[in-house]
C-alpha atoms as a PDB file:
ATOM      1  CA  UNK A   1       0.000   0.000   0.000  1.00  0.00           C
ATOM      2  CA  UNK A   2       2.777   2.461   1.004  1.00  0.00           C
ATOM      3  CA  UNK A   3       4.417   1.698  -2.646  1.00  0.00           C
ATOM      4  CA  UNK A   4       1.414   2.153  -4.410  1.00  0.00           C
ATOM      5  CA  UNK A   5       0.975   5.275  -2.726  1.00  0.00           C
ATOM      6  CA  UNK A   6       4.201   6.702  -3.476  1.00  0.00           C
ATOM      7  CA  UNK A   7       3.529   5.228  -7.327  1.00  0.00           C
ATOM      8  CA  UNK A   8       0.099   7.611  -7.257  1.00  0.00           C
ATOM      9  CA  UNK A   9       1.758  10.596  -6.287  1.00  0.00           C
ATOM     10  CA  UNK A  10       4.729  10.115  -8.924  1.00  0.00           C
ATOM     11  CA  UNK A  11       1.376   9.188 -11.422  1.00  0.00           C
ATOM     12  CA  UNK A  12      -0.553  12.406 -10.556  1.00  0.00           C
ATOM     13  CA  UNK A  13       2.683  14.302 -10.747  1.00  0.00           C
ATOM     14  CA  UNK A  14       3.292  13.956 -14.605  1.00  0.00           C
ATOM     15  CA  UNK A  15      -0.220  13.777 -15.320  1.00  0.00           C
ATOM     16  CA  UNK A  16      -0.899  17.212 -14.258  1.00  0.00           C
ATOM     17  CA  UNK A  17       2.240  18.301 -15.791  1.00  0.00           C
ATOM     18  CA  UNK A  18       1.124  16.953 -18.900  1.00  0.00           C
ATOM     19  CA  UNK A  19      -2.177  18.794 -18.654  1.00  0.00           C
ATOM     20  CA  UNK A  20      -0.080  22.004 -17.605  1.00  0.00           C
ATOM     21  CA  UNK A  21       1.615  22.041 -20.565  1.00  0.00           C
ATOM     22  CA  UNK A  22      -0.718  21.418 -22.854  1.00  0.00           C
ATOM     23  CA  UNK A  23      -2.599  23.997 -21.809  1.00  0.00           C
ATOM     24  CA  UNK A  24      -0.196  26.527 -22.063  1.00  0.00           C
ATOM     25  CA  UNK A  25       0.668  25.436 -25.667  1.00  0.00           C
ATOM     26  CA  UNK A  26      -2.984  25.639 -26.671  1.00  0.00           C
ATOM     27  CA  UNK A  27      -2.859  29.474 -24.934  1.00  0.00           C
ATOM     28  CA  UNK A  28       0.235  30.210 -26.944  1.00  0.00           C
ATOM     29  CA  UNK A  29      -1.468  29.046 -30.323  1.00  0.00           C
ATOM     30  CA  UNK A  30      -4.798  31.262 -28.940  1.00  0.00           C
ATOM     31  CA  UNK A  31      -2.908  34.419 -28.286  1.00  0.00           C
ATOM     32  CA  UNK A  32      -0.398  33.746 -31.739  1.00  0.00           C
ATOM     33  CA  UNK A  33      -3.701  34.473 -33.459  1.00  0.00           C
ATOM     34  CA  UNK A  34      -4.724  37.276 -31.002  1.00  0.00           C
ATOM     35  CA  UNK A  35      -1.524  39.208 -32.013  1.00  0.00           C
ATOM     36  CA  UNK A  36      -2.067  38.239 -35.246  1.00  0.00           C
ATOM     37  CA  UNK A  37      -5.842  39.950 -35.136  1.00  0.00           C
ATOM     38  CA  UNK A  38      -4.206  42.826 -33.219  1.00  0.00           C
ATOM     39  CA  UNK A  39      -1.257  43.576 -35.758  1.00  0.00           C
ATOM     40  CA  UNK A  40      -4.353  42.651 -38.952  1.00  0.00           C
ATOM     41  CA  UNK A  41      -6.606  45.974 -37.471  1.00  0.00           C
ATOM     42  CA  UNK A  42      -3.314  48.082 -37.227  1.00  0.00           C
ATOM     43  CA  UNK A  43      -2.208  47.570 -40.368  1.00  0.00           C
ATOM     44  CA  UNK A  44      -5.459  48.846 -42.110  1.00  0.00           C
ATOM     45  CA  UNK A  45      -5.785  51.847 -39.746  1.00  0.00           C
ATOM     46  CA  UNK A  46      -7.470  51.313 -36.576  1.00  0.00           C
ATOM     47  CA  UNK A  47      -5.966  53.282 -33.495  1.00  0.00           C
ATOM     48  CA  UNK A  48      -4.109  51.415 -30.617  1.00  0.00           C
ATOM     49  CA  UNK A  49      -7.845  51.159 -28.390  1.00  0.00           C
ATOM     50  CA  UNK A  50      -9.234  48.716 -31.419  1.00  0.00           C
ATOM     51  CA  UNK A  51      -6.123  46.689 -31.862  1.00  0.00           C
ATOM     52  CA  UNK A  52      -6.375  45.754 -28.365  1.00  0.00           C
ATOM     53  CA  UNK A  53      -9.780  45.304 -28.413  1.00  0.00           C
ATOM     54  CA  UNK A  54      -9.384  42.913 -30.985  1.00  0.00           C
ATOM     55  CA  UNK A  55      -6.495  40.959 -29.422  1.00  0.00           C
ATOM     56  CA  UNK A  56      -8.848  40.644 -26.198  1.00  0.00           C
ATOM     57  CA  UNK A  57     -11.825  39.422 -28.216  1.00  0.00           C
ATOM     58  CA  UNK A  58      -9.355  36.362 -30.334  1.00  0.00           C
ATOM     59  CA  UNK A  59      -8.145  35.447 -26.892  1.00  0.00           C
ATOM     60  CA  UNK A  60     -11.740  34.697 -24.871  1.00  0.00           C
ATOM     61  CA  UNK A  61     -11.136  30.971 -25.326  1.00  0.00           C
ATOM     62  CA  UNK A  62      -8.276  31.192 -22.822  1.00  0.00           C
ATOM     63  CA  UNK A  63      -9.340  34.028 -20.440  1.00  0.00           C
ATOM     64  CA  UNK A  64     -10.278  32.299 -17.843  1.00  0.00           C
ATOM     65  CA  UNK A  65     -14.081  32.746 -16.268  1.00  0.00           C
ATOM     66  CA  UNK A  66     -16.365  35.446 -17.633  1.00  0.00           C
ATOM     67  CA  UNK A  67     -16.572  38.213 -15.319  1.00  0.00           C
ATOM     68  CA  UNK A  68     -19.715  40.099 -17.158  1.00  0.00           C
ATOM     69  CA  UNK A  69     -22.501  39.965 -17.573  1.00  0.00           C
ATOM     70  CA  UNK A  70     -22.368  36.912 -14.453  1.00  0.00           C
ATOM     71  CA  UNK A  71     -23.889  33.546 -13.997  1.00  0.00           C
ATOM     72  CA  UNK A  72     -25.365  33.689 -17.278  1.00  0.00           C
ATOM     73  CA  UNK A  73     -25.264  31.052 -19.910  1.00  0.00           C
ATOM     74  CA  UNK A  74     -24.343  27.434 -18.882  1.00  0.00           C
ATOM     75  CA  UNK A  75     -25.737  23.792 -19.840  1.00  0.00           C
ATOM     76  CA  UNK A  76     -27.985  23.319 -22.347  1.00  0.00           C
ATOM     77  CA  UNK A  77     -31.327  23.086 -19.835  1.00  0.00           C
ATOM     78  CA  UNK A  78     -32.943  19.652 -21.059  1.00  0.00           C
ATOM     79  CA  UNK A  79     -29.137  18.238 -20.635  1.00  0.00           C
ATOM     80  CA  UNK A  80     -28.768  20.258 -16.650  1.00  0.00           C
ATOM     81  CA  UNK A  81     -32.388  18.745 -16.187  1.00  0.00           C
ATOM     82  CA  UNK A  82     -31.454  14.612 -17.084  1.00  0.00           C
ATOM     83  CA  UNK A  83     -28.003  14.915 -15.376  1.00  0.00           C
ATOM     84  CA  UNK A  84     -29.535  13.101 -12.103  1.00  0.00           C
ATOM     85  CA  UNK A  85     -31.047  10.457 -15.191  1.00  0.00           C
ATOM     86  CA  UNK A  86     -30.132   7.118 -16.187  1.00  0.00           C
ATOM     87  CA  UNK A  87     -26.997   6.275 -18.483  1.00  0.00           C
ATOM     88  CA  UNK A  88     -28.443   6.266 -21.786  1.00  0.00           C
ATOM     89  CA  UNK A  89     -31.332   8.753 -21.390  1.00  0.00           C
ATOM     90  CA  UNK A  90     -28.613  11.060 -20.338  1.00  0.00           C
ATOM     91  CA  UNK A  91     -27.073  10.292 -23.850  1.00  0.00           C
ATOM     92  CA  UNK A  92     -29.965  10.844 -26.122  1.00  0.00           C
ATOM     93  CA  UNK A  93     -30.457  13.664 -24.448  1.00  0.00           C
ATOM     94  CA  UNK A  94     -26.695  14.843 -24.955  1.00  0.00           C
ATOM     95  CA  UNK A  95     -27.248  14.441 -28.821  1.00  0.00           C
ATOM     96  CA  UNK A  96     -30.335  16.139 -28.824  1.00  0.00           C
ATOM     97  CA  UNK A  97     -29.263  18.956 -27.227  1.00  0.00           C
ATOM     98  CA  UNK A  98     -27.891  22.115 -28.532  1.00  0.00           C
ATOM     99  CA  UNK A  99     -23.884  22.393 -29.515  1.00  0.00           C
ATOM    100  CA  UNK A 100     -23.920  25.681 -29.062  1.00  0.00           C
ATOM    101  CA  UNK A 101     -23.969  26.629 -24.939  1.00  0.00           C
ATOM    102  CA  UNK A 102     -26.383  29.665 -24.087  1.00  0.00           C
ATOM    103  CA  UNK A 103     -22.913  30.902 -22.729  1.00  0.00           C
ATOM    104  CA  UNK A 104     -22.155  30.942 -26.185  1.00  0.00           C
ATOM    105  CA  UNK A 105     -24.576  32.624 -27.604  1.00  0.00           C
ATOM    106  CA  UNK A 106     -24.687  35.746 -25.571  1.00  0.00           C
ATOM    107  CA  UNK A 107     -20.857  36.076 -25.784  1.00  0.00           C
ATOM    108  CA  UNK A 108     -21.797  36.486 -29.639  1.00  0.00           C
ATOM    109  CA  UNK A 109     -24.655  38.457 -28.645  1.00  0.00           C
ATOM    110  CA  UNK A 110     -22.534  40.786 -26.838  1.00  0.00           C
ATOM    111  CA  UNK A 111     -19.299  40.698 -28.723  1.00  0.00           C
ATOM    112  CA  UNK A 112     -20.234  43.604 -31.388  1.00  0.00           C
ATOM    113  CA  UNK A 113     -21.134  45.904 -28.472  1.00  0.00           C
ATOM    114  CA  UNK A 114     -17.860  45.498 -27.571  1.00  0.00           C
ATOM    115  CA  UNK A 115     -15.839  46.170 -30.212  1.00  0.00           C
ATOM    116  CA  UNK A 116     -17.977  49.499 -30.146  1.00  0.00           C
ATOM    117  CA  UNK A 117     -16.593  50.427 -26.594  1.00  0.00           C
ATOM    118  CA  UNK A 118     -15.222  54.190 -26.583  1.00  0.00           C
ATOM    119  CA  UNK A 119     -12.416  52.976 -23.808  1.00  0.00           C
ATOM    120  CA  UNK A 120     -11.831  49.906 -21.822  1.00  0.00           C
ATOM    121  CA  UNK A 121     -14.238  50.786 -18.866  1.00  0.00           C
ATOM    122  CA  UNK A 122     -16.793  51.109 -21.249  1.00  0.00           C
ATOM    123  CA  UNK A 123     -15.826  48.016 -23.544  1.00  0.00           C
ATOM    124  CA  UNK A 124     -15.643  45.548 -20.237  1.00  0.00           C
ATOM    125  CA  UNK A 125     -18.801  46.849 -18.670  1.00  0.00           C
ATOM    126  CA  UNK A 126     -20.403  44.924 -21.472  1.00  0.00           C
ATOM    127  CA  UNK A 127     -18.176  41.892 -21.434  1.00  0.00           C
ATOM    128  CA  UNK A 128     -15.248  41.078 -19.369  1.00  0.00           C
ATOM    129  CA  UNK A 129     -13.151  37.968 -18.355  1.00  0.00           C
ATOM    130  CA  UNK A 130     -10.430  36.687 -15.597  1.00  0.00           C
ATOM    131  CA  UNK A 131      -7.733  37.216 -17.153  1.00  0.00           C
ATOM    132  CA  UNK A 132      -8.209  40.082 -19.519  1.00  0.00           C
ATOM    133  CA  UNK A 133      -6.264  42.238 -16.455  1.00  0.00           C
ATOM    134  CA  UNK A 134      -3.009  40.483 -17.038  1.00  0.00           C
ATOM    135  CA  UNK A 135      -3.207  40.558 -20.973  1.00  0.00           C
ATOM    136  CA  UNK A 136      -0.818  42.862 -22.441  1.00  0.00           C
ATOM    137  CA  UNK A 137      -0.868  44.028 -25.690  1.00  0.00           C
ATOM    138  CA  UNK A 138       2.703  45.813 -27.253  1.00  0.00           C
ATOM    139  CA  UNK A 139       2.416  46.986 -30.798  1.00  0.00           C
ATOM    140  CA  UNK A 140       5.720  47.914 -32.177  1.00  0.00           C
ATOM    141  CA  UNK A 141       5.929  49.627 -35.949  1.00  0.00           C
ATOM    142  CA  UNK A 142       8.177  51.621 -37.459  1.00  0.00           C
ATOM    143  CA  UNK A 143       7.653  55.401 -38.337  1.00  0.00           C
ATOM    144  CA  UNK A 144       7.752  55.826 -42.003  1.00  0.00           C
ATOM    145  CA  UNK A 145       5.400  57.511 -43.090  1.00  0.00           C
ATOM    146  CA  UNK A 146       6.699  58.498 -46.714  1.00  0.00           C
ATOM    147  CA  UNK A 147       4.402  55.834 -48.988  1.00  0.00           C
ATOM    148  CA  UNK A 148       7.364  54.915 -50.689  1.00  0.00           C
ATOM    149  CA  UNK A 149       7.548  51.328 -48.967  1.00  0.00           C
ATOM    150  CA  UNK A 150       5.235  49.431 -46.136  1.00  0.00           C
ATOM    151  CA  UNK A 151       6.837  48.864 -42.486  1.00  0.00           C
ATOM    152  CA  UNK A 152       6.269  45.869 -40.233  1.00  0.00           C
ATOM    153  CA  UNK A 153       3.705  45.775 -37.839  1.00  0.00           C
ATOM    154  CA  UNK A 154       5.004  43.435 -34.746  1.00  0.00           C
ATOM    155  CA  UNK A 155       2.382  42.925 -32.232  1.00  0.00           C
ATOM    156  CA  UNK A 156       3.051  40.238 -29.058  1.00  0.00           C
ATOM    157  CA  UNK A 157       0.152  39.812 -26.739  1.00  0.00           C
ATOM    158  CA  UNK A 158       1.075  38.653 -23.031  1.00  0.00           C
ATOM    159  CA  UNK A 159      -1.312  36.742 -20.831  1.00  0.00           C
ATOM    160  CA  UNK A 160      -0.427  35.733 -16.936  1.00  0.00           C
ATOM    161  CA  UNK A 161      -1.712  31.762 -16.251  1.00  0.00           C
ATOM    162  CA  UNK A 162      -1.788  30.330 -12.720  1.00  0.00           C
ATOM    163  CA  UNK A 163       0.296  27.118 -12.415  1.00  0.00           C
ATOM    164  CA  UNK A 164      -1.298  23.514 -10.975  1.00  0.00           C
ATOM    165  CA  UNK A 165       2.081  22.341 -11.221  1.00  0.00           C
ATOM    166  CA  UNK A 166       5.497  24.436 -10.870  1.00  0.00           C
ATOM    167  CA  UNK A 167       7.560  23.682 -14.369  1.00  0.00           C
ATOM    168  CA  UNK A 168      10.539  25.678 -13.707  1.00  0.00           C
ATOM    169  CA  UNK A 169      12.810  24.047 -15.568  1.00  0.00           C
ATOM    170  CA  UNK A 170      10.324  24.842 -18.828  1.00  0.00           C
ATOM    171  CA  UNK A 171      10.609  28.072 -18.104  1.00  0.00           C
ATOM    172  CA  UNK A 172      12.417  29.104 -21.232  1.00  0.00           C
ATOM    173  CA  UNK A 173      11.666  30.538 -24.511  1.00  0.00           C
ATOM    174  CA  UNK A 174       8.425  31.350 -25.332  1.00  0.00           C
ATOM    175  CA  UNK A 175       7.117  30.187 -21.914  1.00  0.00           C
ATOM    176  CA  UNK A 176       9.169  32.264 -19.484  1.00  0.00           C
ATOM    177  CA  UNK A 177       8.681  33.535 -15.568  1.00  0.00           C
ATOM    178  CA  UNK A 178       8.034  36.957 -15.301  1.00  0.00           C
ATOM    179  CA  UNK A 179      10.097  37.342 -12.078  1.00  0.00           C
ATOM    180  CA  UNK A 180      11.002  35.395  -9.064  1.00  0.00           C
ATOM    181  CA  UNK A 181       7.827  36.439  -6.898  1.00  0.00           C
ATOM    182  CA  UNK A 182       5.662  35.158  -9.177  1.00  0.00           C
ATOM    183  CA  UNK A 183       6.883  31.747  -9.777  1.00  0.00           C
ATOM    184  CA  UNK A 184       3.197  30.441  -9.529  1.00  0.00           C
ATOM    185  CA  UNK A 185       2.200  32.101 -12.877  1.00  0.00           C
ATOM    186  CA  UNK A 186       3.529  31.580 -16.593  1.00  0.00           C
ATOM    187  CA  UNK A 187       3.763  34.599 -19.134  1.00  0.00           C
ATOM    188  CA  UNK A 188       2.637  33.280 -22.166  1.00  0.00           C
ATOM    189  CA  UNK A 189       3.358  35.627 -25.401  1.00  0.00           C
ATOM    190  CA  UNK A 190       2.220  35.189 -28.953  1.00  0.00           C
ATOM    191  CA  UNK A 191       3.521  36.718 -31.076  1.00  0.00           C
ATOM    192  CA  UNK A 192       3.003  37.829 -35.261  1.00  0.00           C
ATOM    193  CA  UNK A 193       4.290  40.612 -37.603  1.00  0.00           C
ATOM    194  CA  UNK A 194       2.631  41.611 -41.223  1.00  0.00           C
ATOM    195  CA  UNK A 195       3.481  44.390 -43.436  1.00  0.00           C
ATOM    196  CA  UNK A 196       2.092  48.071 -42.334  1.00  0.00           C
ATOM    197  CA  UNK A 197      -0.337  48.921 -45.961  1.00  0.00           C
ATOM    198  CA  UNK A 198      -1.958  51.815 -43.865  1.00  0.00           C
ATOM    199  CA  UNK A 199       0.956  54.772 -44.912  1.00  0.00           C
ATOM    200  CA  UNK A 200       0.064  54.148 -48.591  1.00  0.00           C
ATOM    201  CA  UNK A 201      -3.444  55.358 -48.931  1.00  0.00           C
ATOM    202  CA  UNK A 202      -3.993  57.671 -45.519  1.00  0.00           C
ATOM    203  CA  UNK A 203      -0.739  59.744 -46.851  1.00  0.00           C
ATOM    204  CA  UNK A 204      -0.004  60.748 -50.737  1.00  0.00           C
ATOM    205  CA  UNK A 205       1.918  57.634 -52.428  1.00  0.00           C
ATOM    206  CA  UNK A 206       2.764  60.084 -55.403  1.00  0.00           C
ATOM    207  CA  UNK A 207       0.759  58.389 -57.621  1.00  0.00           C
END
């Protein structure tokens, strides 16, 4: 028994730093294509305030709990209603049920709204999430504004994730601790660049 126990532990161990790690590679890939939304609506024009607003929107899938609107959304309510039910009721009812959670819906409902927000205040009064406090959005471009040739847009979005496991020794690259006192958190950064078009037709190209 005292083996086995020390065999669970070791078990659990690498199991949950399996799932760590996975999930921080699937919120790499998720904000990868929030920079890459963030650097798309710079590039055509948009002000700092929208390319943030649309790196927070790409990265929802891995921001944590939604903070507004609250306790909305959830199971579809025939499958909360047969959870207590029998095996295979519980089944049919599963394939019966909608794909698409309420949750779901009024995020979509809601997400338009949002990408009207004058500021952030405004913008997260209507919808909001965990993490959206410790995403960062940098947008580095050059300043030529001549017409002659397009700069690169570089935009890296940072998001803070608590740890179930400490990985230390993956903390490199891509994946990297912030600072010492927060060894219970990763900084996760994604990261894209794509050619600045916006010079050529808001200034005269000579043409």
């Amino acid at each position: 028994m005292i083996e086995s126990i020390f065999v669970i532990v070791l078990i659990c161990l690498c199991f949950f730093g399996v799932y760590q790690y996975a999930s921080l590679y699937s919120t790499k890939a998720v904000l990868y294509h929030a920079a890459a939304c963030a650097a798309r609506a710079r590039t055509v024009g948009f002000n700092e305030w929208m390319a943030r607003k649309s790196a927070l929107a790409a990265s929802i899938p891995v921001s944590g709990p939604r903070l507004t609107p609250a306790g909305v959304g959830g199971l579809d309510a025939r499958l909360a209603s047969s959870l207590v039910d029998r095996g295979g009721n519980l089944w049919n009812t599963a394939l019966r049920a909608s794909t698409r959670s309420p949750a779901t819906a009024i995020e979509t409902a809601r997400l338009p709204e949002f990408m009207e927000g004058v500021n952030e205040p405004t913008a997260r009064g209507v919808l909001d999430y965990a993490y959206w406090d410790a995403t960062h959005v940098d947008l580095d471009e050059p300043i030529a504004l001549d017409g002659d040739s397009p700069g690169i847009v570089t935009a890296v979005v940072r998001q803070r994730h608590p740890l179930l496991v400490r990985l230390d020794a993956l903390a490199e690259g891509e994946l990297d601790l912030p600072n010492e006192d927060d060894a219970d958190h990763f900084s996760v950064r994604g990261v894209f660049s794509i050619e600045s078009h916006y010079p050529l037709y808001l200034e005269d190209a000579k043409w």
